[in-house]
N, C-alpha and C. Protein backbone atom coordinates (compact mmCIF):
# COMPACT_ATOMS: atom_id res chain seq x y z
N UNK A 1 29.65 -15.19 -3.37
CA UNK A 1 28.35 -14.54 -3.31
C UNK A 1 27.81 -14.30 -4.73
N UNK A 2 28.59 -13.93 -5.92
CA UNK A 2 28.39 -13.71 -7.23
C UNK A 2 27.60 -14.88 -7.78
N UNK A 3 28.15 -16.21 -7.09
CA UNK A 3 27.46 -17.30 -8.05
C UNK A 3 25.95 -17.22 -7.18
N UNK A 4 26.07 -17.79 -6.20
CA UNK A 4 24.79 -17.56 -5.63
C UNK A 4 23.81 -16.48 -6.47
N UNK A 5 24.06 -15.66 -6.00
CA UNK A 5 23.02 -14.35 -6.87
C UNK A 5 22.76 -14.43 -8.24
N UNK A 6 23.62 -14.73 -9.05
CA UNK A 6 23.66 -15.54 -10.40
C UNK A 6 22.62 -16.75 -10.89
N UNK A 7 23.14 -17.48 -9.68
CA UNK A 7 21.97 -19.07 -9.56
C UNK A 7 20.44 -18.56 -9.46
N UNK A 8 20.39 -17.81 -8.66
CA UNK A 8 19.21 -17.46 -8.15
C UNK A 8 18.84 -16.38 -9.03
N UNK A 9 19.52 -15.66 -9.83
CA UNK A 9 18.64 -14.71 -10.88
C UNK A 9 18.44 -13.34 -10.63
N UNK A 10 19.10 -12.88 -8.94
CA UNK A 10 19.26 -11.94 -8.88
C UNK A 10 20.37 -10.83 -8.61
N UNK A 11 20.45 -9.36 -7.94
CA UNK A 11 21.82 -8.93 -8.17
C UNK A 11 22.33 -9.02 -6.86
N UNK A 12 23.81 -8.23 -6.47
CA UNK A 12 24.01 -8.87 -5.72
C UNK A 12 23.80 -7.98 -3.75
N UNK A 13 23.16 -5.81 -5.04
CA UNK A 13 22.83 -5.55 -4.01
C UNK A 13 21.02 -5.49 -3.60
N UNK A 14 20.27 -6.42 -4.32
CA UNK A 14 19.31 -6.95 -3.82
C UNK A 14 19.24 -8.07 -3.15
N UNK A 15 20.44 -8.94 -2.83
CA UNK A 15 20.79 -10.17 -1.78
C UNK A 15 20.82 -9.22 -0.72
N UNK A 16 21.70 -8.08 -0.72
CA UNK A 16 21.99 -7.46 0.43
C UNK A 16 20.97 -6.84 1.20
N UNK A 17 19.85 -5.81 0.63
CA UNK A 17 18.97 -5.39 0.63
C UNK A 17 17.55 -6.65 1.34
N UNK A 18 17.86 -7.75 0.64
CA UNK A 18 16.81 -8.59 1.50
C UNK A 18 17.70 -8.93 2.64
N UNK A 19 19.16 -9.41 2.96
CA UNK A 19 19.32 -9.68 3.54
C UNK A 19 19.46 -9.01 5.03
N UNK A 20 19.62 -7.36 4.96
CA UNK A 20 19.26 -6.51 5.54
C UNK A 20 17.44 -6.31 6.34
N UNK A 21 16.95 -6.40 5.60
CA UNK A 21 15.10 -6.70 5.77
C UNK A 21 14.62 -8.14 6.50
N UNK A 22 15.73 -8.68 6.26
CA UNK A 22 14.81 -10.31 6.77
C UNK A 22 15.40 -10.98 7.17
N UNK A 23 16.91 -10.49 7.16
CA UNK A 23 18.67 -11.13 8.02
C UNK A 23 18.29 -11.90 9.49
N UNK A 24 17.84 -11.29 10.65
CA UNK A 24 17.28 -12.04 11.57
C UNK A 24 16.13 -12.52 11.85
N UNK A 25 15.00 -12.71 10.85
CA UNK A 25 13.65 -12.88 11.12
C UNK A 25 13.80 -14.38 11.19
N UNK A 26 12.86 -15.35 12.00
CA UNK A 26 12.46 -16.41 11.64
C UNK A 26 11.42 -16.83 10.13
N UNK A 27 11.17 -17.66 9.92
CA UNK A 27 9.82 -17.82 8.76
C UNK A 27 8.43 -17.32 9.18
N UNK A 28 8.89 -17.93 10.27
CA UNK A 28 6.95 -17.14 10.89
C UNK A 28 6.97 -15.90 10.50
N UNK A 29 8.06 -15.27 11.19
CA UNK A 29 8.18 -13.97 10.99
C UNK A 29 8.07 -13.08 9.67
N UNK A 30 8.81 -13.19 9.12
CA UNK A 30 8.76 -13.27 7.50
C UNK A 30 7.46 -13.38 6.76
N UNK A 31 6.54 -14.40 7.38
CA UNK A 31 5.30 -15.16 6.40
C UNK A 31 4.26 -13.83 7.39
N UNK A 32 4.43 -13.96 8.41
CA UNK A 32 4.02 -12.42 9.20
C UNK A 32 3.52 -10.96 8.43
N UNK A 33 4.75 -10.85 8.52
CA UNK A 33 5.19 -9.53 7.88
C UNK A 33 4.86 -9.69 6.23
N UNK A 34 5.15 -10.56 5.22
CA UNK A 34 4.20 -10.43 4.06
C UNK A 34 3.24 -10.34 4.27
N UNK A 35 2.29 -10.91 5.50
CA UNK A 35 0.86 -11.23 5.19
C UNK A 35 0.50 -9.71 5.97
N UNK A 36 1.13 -9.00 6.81
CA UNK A 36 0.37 -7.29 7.03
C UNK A 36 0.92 -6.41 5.59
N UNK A 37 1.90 -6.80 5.21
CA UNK A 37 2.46 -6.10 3.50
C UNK A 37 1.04 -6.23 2.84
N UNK A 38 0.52 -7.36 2.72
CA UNK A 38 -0.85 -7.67 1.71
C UNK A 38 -1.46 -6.73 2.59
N UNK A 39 -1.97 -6.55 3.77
CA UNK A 39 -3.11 -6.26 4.54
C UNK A 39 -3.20 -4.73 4.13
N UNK A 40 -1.81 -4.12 4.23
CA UNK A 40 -1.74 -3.05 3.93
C UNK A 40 -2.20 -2.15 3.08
N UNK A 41 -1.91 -2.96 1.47
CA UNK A 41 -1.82 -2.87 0.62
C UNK A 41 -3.28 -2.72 0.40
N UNK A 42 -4.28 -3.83 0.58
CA UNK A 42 -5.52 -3.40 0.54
C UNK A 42 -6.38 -2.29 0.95
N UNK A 43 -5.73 -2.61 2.41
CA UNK A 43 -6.46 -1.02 2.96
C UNK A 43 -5.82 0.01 2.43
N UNK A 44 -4.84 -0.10 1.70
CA UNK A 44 -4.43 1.69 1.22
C UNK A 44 -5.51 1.44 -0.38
N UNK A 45 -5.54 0.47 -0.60
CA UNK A 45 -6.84 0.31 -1.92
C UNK A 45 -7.66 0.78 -1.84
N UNK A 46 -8.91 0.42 -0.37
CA UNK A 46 -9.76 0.85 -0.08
C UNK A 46 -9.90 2.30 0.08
N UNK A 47 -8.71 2.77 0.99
CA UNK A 47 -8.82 4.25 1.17
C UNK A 47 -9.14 5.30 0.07
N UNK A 48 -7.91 4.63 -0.64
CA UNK A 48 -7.96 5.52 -2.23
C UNK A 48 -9.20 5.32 -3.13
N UNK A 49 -9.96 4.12 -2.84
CA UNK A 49 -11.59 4.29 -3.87
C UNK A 49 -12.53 4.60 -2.70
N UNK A 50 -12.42 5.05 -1.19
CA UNK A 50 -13.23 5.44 -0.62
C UNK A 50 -13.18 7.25 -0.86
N UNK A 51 -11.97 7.68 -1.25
CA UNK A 51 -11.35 8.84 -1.62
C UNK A 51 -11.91 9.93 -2.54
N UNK A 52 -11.87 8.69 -3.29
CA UNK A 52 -12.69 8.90 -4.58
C UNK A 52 -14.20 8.96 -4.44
N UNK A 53 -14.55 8.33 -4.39
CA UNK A 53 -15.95 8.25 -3.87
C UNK A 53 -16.28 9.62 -3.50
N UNK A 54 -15.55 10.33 -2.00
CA UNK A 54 -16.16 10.60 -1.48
C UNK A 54 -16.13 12.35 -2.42
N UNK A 55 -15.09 11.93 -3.09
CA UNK A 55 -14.62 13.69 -4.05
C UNK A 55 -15.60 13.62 -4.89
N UNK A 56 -16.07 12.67 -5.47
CA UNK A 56 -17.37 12.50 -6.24
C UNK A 56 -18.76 13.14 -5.66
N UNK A 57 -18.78 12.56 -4.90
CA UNK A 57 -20.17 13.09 -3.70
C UNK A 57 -20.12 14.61 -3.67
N UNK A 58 -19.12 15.55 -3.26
CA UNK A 58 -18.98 16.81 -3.43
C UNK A 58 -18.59 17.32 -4.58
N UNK A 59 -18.76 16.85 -5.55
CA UNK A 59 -18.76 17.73 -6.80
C UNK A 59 -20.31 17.36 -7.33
N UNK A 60 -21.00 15.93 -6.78
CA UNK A 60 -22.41 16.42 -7.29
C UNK A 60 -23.15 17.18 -6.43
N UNK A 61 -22.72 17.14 -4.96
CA UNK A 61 -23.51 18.01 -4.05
C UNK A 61 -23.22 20.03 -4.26
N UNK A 62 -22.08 20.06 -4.70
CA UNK A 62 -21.59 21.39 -5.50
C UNK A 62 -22.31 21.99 -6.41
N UNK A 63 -22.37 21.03 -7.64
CA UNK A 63 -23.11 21.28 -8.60
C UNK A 63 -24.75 21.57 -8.37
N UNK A 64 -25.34 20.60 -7.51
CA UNK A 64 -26.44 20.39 -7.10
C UNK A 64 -27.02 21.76 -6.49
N UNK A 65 -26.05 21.94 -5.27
CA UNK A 65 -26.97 23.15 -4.29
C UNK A 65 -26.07 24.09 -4.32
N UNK A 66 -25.59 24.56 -5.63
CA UNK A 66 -24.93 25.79 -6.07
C UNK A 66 -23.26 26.23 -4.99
N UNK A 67 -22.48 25.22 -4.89
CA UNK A 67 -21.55 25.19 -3.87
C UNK A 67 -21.73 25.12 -2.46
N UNK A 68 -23.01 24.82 -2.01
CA UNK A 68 -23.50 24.67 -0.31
C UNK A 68 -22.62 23.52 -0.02
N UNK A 69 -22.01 23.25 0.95
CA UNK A 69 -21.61 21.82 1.61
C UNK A 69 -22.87 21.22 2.52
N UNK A 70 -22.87 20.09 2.51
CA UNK A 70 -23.22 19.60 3.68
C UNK A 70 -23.49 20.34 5.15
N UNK A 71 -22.66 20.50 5.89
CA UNK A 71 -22.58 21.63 6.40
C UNK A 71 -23.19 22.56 6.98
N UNK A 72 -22.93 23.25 5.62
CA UNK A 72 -23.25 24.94 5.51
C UNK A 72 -24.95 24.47 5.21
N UNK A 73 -25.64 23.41 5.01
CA UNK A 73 -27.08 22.97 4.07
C UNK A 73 -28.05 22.88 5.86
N UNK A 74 -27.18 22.59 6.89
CA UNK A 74 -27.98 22.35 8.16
C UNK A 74 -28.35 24.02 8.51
């Protein structure tokens, strides 16, 4: 197992670690599951600059109408 992991550049409890994660998957499966990993990854992107955004919006609406929310403005 040493040379293997060696050949390939990595250690030998990250063989284990993938091999644990992906030990019975087919390729589909595998090419699957990276491609919702990406999907993921974006939408937690989005969330976090929609996040932002939206903490932005209430600190000019704060500033603006002297701490009123939205809200409290109906």
């Amino acid at each position: 197992m040493k040379e293997i992991c060696r050949e390939h550049g990595i250690s030998e409890p990250t063989f284990y670690n993938w091999k644990a994660k992906y030990g019975g998957m087919e390729v589909s499966d595998v090419r699957r599951m990276k491609d919702l990993e990406d999907e993921n990854a974006r939408l937690k992107h989005i969330v976090a600059n929609l996040t932002l955004e939206i903490d932005a919006v209430k600190n000019v609406l704060q500033k603006k109408y002297g701490g009123l929310t939205i809200r409290e403005k109906r």
